[in-house]
C-alpha atoms as a PDB file:
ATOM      1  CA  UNK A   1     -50.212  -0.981  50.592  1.00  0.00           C
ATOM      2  CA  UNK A   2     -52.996  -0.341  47.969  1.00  0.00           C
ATOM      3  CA  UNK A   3     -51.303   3.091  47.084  1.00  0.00           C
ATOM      4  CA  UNK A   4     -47.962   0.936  46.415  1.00  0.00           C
ATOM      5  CA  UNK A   5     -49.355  -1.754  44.359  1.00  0.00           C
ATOM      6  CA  UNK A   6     -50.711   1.121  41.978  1.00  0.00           C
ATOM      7  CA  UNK A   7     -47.925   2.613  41.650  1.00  0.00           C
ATOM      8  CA  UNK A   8     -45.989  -0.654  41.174  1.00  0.00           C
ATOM      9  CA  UNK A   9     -46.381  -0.672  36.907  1.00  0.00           C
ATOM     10  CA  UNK A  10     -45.289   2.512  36.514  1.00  0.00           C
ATOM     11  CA  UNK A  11     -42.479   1.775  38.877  1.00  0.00           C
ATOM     12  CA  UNK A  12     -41.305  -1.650  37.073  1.00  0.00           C
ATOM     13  CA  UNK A  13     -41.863   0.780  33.553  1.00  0.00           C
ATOM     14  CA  UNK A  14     -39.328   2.975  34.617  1.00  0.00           C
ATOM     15  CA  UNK A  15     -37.053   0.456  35.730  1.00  0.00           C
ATOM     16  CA  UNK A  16     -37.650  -1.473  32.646  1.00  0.00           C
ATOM     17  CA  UNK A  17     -37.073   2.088  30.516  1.00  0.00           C
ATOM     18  CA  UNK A  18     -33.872   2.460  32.522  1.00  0.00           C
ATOM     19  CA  UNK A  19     -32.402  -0.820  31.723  1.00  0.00           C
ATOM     20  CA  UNK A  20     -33.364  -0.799  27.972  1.00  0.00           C
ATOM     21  CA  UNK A  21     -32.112   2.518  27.822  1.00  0.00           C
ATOM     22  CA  UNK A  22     -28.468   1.181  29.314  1.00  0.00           C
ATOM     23  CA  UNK A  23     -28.868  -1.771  27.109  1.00  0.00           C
ATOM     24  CA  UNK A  24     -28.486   0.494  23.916  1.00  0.00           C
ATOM     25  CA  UNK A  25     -26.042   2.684  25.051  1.00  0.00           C
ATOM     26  CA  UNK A  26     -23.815   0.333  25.641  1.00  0.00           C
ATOM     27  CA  UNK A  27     -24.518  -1.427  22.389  1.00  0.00           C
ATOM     28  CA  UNK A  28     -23.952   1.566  20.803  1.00  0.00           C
ATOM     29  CA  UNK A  29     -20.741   2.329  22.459  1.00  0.00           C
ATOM     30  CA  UNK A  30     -19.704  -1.183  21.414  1.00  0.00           C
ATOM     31  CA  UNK A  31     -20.658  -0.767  17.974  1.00  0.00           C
ATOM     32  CA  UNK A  32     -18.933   2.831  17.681  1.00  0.00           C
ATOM     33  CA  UNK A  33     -15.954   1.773  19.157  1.00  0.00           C
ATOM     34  CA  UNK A  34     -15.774  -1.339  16.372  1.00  0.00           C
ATOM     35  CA  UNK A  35     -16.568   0.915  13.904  1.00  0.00           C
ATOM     36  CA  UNK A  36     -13.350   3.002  14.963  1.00  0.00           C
ATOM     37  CA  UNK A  37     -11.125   0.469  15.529  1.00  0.00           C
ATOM     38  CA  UNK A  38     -12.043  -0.900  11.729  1.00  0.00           C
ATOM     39  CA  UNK A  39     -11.315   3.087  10.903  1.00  0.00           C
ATOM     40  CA  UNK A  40      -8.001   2.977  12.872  1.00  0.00           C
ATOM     41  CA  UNK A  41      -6.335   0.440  11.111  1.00  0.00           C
ATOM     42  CA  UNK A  42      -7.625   0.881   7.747  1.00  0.00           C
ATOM     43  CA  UNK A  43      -6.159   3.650   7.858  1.00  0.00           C
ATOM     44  CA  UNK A  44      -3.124   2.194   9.042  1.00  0.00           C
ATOM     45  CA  UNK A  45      -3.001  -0.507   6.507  1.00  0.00           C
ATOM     46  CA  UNK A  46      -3.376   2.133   3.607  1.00  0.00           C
ATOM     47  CA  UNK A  47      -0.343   4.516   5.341  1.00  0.00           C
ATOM     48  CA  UNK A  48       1.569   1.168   5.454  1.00  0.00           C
ATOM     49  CA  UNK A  49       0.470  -0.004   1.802  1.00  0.00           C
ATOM     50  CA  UNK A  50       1.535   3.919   0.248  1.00  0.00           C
ATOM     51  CA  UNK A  51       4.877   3.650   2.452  1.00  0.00           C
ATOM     52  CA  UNK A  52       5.904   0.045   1.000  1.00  0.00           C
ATOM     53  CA  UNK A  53       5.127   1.057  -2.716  1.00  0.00           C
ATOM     54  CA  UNK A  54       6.743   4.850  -2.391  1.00  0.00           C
ATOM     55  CA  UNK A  55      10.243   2.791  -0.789  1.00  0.00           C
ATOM     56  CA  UNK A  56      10.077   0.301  -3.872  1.00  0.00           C
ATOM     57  CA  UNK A  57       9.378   2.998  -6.476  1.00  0.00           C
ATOM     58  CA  UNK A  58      12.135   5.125  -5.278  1.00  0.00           C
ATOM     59  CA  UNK A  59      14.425   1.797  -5.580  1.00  0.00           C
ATOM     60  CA  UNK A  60      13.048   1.484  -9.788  1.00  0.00           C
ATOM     61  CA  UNK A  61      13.825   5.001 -10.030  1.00  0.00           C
ATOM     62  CA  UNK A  62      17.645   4.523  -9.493  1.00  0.00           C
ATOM     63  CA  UNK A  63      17.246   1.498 -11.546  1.00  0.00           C
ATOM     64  CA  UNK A  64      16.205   3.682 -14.280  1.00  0.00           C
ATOM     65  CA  UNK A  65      19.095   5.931 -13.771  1.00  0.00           C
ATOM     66  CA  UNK A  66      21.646   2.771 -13.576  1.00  0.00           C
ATOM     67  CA  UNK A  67      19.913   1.388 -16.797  1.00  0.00           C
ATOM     68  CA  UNK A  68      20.573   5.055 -18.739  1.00  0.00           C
ATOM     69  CA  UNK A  69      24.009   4.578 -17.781  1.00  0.00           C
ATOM     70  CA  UNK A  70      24.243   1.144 -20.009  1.00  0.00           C
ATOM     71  CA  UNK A  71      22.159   2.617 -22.831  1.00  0.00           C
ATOM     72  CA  UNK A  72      19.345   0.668 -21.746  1.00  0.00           C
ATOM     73  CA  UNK A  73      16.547   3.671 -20.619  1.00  0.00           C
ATOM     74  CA  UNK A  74      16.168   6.936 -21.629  1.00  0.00           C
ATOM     75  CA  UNK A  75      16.089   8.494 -18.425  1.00  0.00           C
ATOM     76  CA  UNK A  76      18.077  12.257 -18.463  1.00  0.00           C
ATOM     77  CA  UNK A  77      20.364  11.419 -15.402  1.00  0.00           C
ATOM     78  CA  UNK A  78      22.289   8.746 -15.597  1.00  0.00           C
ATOM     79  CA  UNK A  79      23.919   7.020 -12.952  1.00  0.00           C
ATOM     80  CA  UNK A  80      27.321   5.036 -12.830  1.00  0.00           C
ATOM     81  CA  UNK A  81      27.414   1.410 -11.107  1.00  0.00           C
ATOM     82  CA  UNK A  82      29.513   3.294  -8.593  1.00  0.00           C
ATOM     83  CA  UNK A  83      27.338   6.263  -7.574  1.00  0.00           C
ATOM     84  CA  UNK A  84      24.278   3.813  -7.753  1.00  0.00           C
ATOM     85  CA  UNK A  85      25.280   1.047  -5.512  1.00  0.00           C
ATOM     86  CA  UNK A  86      25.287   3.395  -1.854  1.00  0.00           C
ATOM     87  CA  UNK A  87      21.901   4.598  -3.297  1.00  0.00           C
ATOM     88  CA  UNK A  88      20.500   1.471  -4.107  1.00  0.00           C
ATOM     89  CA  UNK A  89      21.937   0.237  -0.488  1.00  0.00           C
ATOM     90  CA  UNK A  90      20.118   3.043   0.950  1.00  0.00           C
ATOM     91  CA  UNK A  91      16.956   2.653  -0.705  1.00  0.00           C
ATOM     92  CA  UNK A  92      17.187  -1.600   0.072  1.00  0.00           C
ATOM     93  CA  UNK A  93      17.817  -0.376   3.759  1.00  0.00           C
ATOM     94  CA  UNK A  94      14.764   1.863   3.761  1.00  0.00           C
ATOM     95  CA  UNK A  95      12.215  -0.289   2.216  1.00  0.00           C
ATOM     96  CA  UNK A  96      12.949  -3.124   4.572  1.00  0.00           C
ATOM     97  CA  UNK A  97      10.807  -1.745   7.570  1.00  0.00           C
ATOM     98  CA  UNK A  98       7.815  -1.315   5.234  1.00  0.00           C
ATOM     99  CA  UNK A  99       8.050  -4.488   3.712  1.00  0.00           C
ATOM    100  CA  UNK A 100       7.689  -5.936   7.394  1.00  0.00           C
ATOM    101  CA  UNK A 101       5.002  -3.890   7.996  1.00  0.00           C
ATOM    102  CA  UNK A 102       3.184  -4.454   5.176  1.00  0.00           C
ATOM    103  CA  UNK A 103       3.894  -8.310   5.808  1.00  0.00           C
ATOM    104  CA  UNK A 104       2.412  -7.879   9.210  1.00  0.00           C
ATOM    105  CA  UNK A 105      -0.785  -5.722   8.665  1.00  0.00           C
ATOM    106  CA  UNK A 106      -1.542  -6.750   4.831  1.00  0.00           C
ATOM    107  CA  UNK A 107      -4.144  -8.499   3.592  1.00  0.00           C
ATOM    108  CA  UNK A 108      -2.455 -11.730   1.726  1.00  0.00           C
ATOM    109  CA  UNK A 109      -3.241 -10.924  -1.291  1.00  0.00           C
ATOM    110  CA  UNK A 110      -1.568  -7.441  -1.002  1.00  0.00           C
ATOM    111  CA  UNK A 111       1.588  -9.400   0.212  1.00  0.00           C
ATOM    112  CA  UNK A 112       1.574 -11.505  -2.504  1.00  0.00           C
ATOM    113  CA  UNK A 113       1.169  -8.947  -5.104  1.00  0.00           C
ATOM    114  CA  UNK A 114       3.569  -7.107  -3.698  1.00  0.00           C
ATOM    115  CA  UNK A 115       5.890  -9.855  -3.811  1.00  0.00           C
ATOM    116  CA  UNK A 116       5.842 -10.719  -7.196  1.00  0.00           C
ATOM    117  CA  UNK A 117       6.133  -6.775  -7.860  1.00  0.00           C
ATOM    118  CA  UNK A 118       9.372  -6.610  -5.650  1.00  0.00           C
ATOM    119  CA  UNK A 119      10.810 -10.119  -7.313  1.00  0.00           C
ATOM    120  CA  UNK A 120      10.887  -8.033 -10.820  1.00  0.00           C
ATOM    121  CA  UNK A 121      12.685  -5.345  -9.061  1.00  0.00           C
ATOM    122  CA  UNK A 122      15.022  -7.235  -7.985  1.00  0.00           C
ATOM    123  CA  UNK A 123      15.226  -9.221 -11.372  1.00  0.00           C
ATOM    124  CA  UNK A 124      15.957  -5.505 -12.627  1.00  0.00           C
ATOM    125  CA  UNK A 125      18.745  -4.683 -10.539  1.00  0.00           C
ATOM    126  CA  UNK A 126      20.386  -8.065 -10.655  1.00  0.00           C
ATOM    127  CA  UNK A 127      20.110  -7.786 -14.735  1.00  0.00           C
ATOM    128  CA  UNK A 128      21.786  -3.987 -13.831  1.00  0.00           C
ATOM    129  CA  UNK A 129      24.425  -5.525 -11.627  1.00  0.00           C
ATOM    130  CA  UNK A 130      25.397  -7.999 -15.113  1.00  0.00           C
ATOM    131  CA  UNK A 131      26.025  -4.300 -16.625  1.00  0.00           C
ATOM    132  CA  UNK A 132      23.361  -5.812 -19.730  1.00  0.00           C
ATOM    133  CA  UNK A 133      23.283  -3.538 -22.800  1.00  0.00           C
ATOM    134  CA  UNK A 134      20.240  -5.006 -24.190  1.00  0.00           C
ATOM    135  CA  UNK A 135      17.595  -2.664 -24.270  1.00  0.00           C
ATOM    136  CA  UNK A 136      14.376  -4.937 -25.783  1.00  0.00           C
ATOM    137  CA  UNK A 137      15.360  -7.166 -22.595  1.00  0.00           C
ATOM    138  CA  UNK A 138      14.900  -3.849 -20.068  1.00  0.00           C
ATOM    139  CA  UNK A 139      11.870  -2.810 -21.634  1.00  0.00           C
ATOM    140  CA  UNK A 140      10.376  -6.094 -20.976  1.00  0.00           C
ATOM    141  CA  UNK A 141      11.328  -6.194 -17.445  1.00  0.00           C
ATOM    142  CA  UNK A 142       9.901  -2.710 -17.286  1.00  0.00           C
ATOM    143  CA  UNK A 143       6.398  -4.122 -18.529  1.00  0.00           C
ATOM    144  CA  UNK A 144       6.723  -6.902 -15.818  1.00  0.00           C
ATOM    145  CA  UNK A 145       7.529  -4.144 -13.087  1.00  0.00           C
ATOM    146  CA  UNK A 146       4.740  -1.864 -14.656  1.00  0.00           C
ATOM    147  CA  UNK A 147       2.420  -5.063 -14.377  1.00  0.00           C
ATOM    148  CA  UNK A 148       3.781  -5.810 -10.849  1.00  0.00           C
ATOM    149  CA  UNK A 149       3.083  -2.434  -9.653  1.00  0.00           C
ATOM    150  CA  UNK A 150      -0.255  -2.138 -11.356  1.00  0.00           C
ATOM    151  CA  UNK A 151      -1.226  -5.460  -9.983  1.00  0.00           C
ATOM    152  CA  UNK A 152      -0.315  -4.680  -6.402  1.00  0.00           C
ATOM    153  CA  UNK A 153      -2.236  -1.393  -6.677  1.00  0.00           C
ATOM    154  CA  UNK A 154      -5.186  -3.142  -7.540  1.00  0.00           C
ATOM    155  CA  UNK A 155      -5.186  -5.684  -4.665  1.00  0.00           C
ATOM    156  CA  UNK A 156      -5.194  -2.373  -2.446  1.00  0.00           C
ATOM    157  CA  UNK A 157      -7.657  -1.040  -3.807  1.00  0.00           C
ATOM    158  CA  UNK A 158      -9.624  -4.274  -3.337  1.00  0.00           C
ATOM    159  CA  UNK A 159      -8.277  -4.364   0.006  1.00  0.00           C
ATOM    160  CA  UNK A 160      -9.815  -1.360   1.154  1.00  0.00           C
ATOM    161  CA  UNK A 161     -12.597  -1.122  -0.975  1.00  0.00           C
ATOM    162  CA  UNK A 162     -11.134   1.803  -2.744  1.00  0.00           C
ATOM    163  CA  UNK A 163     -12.558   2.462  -6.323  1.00  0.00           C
ATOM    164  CA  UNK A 164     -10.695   1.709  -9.572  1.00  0.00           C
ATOM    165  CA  UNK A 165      -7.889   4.149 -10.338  1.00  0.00           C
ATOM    166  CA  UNK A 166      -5.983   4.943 -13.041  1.00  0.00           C
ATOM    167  CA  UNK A 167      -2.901   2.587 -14.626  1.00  0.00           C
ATOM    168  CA  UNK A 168      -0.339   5.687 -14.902  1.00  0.00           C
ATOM    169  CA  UNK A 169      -0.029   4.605 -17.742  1.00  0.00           C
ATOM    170  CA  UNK A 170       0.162   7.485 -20.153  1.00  0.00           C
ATOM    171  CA  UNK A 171       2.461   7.850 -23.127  1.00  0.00           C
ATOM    172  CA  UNK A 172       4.956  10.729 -23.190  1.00  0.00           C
ATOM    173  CA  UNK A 173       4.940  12.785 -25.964  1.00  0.00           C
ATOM    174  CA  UNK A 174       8.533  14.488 -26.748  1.00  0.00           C
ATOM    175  CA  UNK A 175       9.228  18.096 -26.432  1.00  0.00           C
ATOM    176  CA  UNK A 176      10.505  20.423 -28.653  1.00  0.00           C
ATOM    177  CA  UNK A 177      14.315  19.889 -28.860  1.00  0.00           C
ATOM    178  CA  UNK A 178      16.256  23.211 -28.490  1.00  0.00           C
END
């Protein structure tokens, strides 16, 4: 019994190694696996944020092209009430699934942003829909929808952590006419 009570420490080191050893793998696991799952749906959030804002943009765009055909915007390709409104359905139809999503898996003050982005949209269209010839009126609801937009993109970037970016904001210069 002597020769088992000296071997007894290094016996109960072992088993201590052996447990402190399971003890951090398992922590480690648990923290890797967080650290994934905080990966996973930023990731997420951002595809869902970049969906939500390409659906809405592509929804100004035809506004643009709807407010060329009143003389309000300068855009080169006009479009007539009547070959906007299936587009503009279209578009309304395809953002609605982002919005949801970005309702569900945004942070609130991404959702709010976005909201008041999406109310000057609609502010646009409904101004469109009056078939308004007022130009100075359009180009203030395009500084709301450019402050919307830029507003929204910085609660993103806040959101997830992202660095400043730039406002797209750049002035076009006019080309040589032919």
């Amino acid at each position: 019994m002597s020769a088992f009570v000296q071997q007894l420490p290094a016996l109960i080191g072992v088993v201590i190694g052996a447990l402190g050893s399971y003890l951090a793998v398992v922590r480690g696991d648990r923290a890797r696996f967080r650290r994934e799952r905080a990966v996973r749906w930023e990731e997420r959030r951002f595809a869902v944020y970049a969906d939500w804002a390409q659906a809405l943009k592509q929804q100004v765009a035809l506004n643009y092209r709807l407010a060329a055909h009143f003389g309000n915007d300068p855009h080169p390709h006009p479009l007539s009430p009547q070959e906007a409104e299936p587009l503009l359905t279209e578009a309304q139809t395809m953002r609605e699934p982002h919005g949801e999503a970005l309702i569900l898996l945004g942070s609130p003050e991404v959702v709010e942003k976005g909201r008041a982005w999406i109310v000057t949209v609609l502010e646009m269209e409904r101004f469109l829909r009056a078939e308004a010839r007022d130009p100075e009126a359009w180009q203030a609801l395009l500084e709301r929808q450019r402050a919307g937009r830029d507003g929204y993109y910085t609660a993103v970037r806040d959101d997830l952590a992202l660095p400043p970016g730039h406002s797209a904001r750049w002035p076009l210069t006019p080309g040589p006419r032919p």
